[in-house]
N, C-alpha and C. Protein backbone atom coordinates (compact mmCIF):
# COMPACT_ATOMS: atom_id res chain seq x y z
N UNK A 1 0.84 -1.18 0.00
CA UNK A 1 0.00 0.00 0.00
C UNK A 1 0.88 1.24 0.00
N UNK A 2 0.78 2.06 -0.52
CA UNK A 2 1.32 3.26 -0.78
C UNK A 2 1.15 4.14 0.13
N UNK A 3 1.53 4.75 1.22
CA UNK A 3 1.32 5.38 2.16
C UNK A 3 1.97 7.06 2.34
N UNK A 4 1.55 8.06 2.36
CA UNK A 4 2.38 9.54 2.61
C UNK A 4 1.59 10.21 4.15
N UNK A 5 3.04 10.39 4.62
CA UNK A 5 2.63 11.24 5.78
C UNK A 5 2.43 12.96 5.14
N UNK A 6 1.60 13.23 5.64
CA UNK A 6 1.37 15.10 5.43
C UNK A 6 1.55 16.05 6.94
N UNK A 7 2.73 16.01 7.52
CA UNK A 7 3.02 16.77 8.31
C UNK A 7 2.96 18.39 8.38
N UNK A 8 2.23 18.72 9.67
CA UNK A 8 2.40 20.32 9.66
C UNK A 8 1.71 20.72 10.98
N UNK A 9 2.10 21.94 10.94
CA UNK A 9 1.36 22.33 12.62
C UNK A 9 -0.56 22.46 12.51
N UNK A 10 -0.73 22.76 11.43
CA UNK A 10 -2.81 23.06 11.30
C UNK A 10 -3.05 23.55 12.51
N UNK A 11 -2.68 25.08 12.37
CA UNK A 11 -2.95 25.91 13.32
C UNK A 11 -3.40 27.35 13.48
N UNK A 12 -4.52 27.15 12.37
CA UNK A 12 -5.91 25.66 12.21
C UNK A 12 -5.34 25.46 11.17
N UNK A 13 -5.90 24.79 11.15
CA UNK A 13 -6.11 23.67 8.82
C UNK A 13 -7.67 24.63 8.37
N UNK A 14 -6.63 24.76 6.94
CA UNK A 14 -7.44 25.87 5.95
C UNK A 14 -7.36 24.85 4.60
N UNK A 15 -8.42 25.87 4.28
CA UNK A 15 -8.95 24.86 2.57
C UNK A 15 -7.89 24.46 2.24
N UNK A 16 -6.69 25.40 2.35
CA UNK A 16 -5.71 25.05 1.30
C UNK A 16 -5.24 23.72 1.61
N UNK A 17 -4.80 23.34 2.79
CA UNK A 17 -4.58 22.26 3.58
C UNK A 17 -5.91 20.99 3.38
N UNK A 18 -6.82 21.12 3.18
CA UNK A 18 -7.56 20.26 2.92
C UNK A 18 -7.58 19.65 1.00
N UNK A 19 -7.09 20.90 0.87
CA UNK A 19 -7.05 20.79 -0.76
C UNK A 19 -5.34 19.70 -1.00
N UNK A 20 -5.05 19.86 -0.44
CA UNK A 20 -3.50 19.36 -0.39
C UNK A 20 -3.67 17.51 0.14
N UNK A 21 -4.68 17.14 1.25
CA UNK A 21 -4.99 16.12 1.52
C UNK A 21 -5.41 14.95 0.67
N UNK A 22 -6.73 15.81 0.11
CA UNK A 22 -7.59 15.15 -1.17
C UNK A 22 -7.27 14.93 -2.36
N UNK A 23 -6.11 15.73 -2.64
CA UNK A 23 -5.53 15.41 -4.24
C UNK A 23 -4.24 14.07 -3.83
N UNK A 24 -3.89 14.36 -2.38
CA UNK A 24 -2.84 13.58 -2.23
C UNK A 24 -3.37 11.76 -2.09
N UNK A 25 -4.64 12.07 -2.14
CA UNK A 25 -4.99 10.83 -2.39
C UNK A 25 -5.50 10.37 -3.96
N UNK A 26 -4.99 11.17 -4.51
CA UNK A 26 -4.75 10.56 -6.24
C UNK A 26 -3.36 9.92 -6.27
N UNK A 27 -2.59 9.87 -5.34
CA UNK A 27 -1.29 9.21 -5.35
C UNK A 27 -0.93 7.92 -4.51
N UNK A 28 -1.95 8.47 -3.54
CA UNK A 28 -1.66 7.27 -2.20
C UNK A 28 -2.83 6.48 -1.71
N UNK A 29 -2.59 5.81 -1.37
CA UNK A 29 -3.92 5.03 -1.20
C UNK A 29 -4.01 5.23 0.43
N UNK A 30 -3.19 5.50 0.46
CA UNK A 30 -3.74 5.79 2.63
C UNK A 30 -2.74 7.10 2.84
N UNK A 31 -3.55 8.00 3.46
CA UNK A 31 -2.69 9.04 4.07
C UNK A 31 -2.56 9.54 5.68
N UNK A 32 -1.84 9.94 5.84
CA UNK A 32 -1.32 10.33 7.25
C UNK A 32 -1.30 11.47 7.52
N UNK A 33 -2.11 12.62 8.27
CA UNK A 33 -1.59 13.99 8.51
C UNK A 33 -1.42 13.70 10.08
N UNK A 34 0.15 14.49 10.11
CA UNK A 34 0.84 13.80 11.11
C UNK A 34 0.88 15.50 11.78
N UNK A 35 0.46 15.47 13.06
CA UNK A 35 0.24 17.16 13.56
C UNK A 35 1.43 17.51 14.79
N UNK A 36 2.28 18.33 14.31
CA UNK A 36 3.65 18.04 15.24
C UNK A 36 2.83 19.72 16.03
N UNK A 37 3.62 18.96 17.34
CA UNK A 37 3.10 19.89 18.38
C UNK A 37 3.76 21.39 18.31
N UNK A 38 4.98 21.54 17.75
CA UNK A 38 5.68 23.40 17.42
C UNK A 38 5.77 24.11 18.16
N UNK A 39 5.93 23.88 19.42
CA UNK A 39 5.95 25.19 20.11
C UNK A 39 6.52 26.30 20.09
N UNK A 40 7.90 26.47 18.75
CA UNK A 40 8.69 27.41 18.32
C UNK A 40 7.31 28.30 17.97
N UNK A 41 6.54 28.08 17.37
CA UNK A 41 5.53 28.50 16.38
C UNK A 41 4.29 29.42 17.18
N UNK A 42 4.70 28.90 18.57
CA UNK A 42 3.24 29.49 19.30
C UNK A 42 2.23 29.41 19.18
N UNK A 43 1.89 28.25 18.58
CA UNK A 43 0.21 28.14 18.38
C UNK A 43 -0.32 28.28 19.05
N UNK A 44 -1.60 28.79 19.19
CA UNK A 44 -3.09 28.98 19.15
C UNK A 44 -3.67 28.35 19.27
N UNK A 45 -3.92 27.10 19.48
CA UNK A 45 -4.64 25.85 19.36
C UNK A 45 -3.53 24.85 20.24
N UNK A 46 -4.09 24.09 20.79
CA UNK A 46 -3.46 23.08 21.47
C UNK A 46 -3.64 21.49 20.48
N UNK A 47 -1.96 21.20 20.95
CA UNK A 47 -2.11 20.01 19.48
C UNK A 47 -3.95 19.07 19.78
N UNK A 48 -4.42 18.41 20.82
CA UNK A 48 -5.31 18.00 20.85
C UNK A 48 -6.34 18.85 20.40
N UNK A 49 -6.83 20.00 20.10
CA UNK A 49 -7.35 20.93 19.46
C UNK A 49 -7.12 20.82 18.10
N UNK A 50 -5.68 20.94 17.44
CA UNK A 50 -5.72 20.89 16.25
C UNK A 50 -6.48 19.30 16.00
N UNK A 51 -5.81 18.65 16.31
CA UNK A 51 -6.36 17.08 15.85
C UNK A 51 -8.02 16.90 16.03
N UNK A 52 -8.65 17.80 16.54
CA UNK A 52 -9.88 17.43 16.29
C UNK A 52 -10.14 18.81 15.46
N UNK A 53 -9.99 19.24 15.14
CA UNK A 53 -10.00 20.38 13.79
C UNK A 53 -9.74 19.74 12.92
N UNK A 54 -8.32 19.22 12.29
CA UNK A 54 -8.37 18.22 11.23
C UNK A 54 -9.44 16.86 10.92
N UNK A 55 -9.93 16.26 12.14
CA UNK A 55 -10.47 15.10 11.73
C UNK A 55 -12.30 15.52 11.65
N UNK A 56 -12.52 16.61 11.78
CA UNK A 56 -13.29 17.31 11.92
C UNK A 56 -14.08 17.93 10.04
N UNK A 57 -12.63 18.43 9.75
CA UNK A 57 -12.40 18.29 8.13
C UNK A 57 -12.53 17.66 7.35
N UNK A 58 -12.00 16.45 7.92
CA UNK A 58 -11.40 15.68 6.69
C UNK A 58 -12.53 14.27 7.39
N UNK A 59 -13.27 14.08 7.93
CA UNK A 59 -14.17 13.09 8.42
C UNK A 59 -15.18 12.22 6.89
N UNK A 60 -14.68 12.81 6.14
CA UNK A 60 -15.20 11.88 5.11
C UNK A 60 -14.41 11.48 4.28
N UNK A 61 -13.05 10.99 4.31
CA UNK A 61 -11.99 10.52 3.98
C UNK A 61 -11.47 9.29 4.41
N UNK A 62 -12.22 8.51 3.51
CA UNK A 62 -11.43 6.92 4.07
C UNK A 62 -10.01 6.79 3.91
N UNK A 63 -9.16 6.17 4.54
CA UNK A 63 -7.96 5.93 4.21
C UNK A 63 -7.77 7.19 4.83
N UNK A 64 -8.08 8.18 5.61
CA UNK A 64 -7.06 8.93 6.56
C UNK A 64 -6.88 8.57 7.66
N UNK A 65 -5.86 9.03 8.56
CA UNK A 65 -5.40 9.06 9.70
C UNK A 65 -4.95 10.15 10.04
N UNK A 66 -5.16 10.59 10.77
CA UNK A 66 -5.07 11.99 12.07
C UNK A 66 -4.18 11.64 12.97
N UNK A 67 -3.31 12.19 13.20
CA UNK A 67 -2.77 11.40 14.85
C UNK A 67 -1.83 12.60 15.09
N UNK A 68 -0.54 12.97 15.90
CA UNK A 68 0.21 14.13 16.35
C UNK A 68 1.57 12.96 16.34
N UNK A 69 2.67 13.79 16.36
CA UNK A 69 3.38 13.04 16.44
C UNK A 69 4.88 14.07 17.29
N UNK A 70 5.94 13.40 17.64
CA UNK A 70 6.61 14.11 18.68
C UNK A 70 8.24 13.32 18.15
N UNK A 71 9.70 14.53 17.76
CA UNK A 71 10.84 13.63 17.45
C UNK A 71 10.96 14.06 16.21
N UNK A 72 11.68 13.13 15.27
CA UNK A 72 12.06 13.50 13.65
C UNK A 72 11.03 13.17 13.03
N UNK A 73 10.72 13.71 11.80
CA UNK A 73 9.64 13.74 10.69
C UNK A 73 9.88 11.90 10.38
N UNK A 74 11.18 11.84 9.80
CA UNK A 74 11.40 10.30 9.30
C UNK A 74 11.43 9.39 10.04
N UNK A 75 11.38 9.38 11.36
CA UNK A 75 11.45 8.11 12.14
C UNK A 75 9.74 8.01 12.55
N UNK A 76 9.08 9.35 12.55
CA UNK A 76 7.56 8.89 12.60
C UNK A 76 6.98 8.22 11.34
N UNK A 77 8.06 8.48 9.81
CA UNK A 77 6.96 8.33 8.98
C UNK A 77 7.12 6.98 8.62
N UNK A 78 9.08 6.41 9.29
CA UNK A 78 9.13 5.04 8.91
C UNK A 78 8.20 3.95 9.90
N UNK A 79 8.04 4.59 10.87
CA UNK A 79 7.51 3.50 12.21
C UNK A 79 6.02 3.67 11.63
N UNK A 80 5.37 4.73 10.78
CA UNK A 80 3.97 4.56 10.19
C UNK A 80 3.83 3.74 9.09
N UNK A 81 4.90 3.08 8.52
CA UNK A 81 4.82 2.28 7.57
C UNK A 81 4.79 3.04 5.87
N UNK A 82 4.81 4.06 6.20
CA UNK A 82 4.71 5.20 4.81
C UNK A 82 6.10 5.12 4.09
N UNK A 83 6.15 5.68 2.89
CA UNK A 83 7.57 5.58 2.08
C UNK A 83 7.64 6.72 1.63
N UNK A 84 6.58 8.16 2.13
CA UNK A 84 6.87 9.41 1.36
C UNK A 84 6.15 10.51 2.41
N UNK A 85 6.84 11.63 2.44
CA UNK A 85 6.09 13.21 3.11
C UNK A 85 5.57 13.70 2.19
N UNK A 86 4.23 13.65 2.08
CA UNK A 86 3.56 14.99 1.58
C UNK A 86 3.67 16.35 1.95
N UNK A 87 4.46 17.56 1.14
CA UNK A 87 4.22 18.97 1.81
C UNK A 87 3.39 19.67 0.24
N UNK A 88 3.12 20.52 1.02
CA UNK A 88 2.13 22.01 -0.15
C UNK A 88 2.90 22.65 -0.62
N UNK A 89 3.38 23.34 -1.70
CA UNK A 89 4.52 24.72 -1.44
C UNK A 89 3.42 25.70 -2.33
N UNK A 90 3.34 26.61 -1.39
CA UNK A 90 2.37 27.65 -1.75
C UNK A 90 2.94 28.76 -3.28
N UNK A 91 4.37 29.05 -2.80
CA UNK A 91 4.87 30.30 -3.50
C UNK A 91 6.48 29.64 -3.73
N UNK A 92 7.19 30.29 -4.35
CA UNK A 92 8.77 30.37 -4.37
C UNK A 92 9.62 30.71 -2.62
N UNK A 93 8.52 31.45 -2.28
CA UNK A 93 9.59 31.48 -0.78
C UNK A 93 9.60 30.72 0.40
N UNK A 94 8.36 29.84 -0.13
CA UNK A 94 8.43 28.02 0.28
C UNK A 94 9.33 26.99 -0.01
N UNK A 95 9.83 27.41 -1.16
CA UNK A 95 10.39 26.21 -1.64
C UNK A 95 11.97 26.06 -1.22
N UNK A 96 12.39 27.31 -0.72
CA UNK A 96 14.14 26.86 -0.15
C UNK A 96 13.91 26.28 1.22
N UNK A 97 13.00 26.24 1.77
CA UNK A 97 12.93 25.70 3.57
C UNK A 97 12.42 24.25 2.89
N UNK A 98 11.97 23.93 1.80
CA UNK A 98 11.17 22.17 1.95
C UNK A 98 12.06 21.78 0.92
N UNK A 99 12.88 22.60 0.31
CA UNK A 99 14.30 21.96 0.29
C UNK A 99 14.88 21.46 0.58
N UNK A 100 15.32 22.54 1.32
CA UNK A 100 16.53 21.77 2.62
C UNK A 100 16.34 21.35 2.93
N UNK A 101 14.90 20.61 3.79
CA UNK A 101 14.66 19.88 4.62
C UNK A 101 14.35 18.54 3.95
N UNK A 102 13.68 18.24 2.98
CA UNK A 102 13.72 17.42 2.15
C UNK A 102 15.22 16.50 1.77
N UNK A 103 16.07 17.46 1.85
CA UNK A 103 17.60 16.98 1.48
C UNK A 103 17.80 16.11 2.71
N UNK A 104 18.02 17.22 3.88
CA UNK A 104 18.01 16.69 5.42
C UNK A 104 17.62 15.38 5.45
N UNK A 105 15.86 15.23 5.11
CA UNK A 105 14.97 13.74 5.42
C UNK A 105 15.81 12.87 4.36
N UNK A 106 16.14 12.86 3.46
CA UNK A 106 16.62 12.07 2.25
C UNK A 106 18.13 11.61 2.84
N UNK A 107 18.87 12.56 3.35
CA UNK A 107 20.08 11.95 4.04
C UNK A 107 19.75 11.02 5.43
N UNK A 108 19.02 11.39 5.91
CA UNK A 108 18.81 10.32 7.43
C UNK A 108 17.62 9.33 6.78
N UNK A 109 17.13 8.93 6.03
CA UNK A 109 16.17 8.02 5.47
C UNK A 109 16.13 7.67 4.12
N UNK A 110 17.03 7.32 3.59
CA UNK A 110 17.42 7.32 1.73
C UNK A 110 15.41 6.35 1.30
N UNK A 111 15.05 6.21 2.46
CA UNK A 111 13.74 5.00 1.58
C UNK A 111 12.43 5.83 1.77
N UNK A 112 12.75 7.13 1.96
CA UNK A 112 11.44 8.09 2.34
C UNK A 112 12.21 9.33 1.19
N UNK A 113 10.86 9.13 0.51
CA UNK A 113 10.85 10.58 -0.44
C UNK A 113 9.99 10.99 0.36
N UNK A 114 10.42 12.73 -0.65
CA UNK A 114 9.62 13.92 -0.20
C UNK A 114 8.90 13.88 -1.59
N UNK A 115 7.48 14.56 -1.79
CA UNK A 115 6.32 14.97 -2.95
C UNK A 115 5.95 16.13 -2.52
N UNK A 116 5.81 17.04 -3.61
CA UNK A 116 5.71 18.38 -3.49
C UNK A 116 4.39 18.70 -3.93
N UNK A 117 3.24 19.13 -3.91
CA UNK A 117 2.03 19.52 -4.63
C UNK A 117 1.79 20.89 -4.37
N UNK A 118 1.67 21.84 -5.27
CA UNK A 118 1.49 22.98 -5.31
C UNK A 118 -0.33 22.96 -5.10
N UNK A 119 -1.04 23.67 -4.24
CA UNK A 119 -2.27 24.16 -3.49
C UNK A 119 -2.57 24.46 -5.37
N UNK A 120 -4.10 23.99 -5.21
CA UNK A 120 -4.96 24.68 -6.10
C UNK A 120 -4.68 26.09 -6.56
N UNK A 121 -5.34 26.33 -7.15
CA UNK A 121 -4.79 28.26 -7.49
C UNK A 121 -5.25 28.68 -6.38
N UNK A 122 -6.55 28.57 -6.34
CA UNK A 122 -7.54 29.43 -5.16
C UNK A 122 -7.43 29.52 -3.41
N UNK A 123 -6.05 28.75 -3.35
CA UNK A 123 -5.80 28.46 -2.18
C UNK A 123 -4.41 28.49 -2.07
N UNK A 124 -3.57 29.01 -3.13
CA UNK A 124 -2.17 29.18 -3.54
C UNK A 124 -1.63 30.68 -2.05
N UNK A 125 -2.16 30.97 -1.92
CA UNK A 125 -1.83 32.31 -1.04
C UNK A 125 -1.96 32.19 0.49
N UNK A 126 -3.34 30.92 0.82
CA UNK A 126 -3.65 30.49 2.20
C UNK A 126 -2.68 30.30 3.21
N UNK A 127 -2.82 30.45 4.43
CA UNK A 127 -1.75 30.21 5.22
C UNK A 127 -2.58 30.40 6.70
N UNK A 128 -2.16 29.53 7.32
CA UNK A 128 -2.65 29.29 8.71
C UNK A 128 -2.55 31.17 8.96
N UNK A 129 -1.19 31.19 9.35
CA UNK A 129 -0.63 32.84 9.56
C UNK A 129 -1.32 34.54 8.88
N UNK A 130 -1.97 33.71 8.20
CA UNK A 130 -2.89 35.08 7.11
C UNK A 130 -4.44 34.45 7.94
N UNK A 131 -4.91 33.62 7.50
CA UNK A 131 -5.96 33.62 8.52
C UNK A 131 -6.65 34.33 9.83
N UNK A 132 -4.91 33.85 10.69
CA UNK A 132 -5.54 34.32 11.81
C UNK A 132 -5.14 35.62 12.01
N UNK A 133 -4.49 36.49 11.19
CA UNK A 133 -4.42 37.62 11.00
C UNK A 133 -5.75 38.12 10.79
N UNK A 134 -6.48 37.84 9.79
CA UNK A 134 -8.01 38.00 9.46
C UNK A 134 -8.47 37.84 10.59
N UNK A 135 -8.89 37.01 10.82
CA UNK A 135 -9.68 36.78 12.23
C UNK A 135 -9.38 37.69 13.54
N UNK A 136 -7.94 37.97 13.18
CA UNK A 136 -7.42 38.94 14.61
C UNK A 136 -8.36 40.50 14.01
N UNK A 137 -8.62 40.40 13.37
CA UNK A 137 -9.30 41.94 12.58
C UNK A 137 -10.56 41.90 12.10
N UNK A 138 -11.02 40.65 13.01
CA UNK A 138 -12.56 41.11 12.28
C UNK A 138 -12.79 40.65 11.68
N UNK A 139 -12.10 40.12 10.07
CA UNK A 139 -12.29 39.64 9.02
C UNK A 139 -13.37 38.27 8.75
N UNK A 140 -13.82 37.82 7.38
CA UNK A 140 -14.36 36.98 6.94
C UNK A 140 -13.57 36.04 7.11
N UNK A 141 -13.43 34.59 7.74
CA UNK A 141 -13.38 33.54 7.17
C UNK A 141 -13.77 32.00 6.19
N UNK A 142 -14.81 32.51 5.79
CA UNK A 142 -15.64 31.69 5.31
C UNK A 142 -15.25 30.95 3.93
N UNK A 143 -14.16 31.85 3.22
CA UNK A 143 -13.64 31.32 1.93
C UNK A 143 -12.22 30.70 2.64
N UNK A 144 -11.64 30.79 3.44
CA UNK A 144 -10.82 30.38 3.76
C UNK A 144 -10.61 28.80 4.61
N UNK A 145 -11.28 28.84 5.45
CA UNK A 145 -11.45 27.38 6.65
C UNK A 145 -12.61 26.52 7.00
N UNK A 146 -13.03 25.71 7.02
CA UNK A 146 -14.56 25.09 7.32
C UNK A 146 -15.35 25.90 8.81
N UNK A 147 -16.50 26.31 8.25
CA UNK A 147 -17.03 26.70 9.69
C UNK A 147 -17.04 26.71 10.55
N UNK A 148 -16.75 25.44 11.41
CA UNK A 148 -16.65 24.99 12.28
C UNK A 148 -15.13 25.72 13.30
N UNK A 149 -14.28 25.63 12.41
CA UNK A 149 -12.94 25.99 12.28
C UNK A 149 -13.23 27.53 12.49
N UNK A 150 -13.55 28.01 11.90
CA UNK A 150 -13.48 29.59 11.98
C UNK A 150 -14.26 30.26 12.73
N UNK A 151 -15.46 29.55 13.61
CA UNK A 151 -15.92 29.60 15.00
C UNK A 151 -15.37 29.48 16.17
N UNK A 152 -14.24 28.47 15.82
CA UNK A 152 -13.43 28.15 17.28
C UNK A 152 -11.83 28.83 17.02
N UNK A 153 -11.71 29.68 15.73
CA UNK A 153 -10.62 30.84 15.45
C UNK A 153 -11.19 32.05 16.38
N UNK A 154 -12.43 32.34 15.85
CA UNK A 154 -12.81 33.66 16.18
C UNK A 154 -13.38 33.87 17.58
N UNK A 155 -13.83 32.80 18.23
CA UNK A 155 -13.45 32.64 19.83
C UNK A 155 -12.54 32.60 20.37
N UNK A 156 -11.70 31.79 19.71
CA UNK A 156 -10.57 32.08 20.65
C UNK A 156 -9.50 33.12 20.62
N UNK A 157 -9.81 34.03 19.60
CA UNK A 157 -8.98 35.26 19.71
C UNK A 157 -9.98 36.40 20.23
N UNK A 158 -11.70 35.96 20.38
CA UNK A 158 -12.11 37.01 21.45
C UNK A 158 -11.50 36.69 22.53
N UNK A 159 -11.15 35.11 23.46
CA UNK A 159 -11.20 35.39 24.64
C UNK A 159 -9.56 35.79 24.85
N UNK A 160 -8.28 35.89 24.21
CA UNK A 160 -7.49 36.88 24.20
C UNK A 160 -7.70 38.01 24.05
N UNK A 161 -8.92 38.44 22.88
CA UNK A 161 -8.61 40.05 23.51
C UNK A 161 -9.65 40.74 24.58
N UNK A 162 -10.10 39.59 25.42
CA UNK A 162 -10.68 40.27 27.20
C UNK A 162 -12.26 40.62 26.73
């Protein structure tokens, strides 16, 4: 079985991220979004938060798996039985960080590729980080994240701002 982990913080998961899931299953027959906890990143969401945001999403997707994971990208994706990382690259100033890191995973795991899928057009610009910028201002989310998602954005940056 063909297996890809899709690692990332989803903090929250936006269309674009859902758009990135569903095509990745024109390649794989089982997928993995693997939700690393980041605390460099400061999220907003607590990893058990994100993980029910994602499965929340993506709940009509056979052949997914949701889970968090903690350590190196490649030793979670070999102990998952997968042979590849799924990442998105939105723009050009994506692509030198999933580079390198890609190189990185390829030197400590020669049997795990990296696959690159560029986001739909309409979701080419999305970003967890622009979101909740929106949301910090008021803004619409509705073209951007599933409802559900952008109810528990826009609460939780009322109850930061008092």
């Amino acid at each position: 079985m063909k297996i890809a982990v899709y690692p990332g913080t989803f903090d929250p998961i936006t269309h674009g991220h859902s758009d990135i899931i569903r095509r990745g299953f024109r390649m794989f027959e089982k997928m993995i979004v693997a939700i690393a906890p980041n605390p460099s990143k400061h999220p907003l969401f607590s990893a058990k938060e994100r993980l029910e945001m994602v499965r929340l999403v993506t709940k009509d997707l056979p052949n997914l798996e949701v889970t968090t994971f903690e350590g190196l990208l490649v030793d979670f994706v070999r102990s998952s039985g997968a042979h590849a990382i799924l990442r998105g690259l939105r723009a050009i100033s994506d692509f030198e960080h999933e580079f390198q890191m890609a190189l990185v995973n390829r030197k400590l795991a020669e049997t795990v590729e990296t696959v690159f899928l560029m986001p739909s057009e309409e979701y080419s610009y999305l970003s967890s980080t622009i979101i909740k910028d929106v949301a910090s201002h008021g803004g619409s989310l509705k073209d951007f994240v599933h409802p559900e998602v952008a109810r528990r954005l826009q609460e939780r940056i009322r109850s930061f701002k008092g």
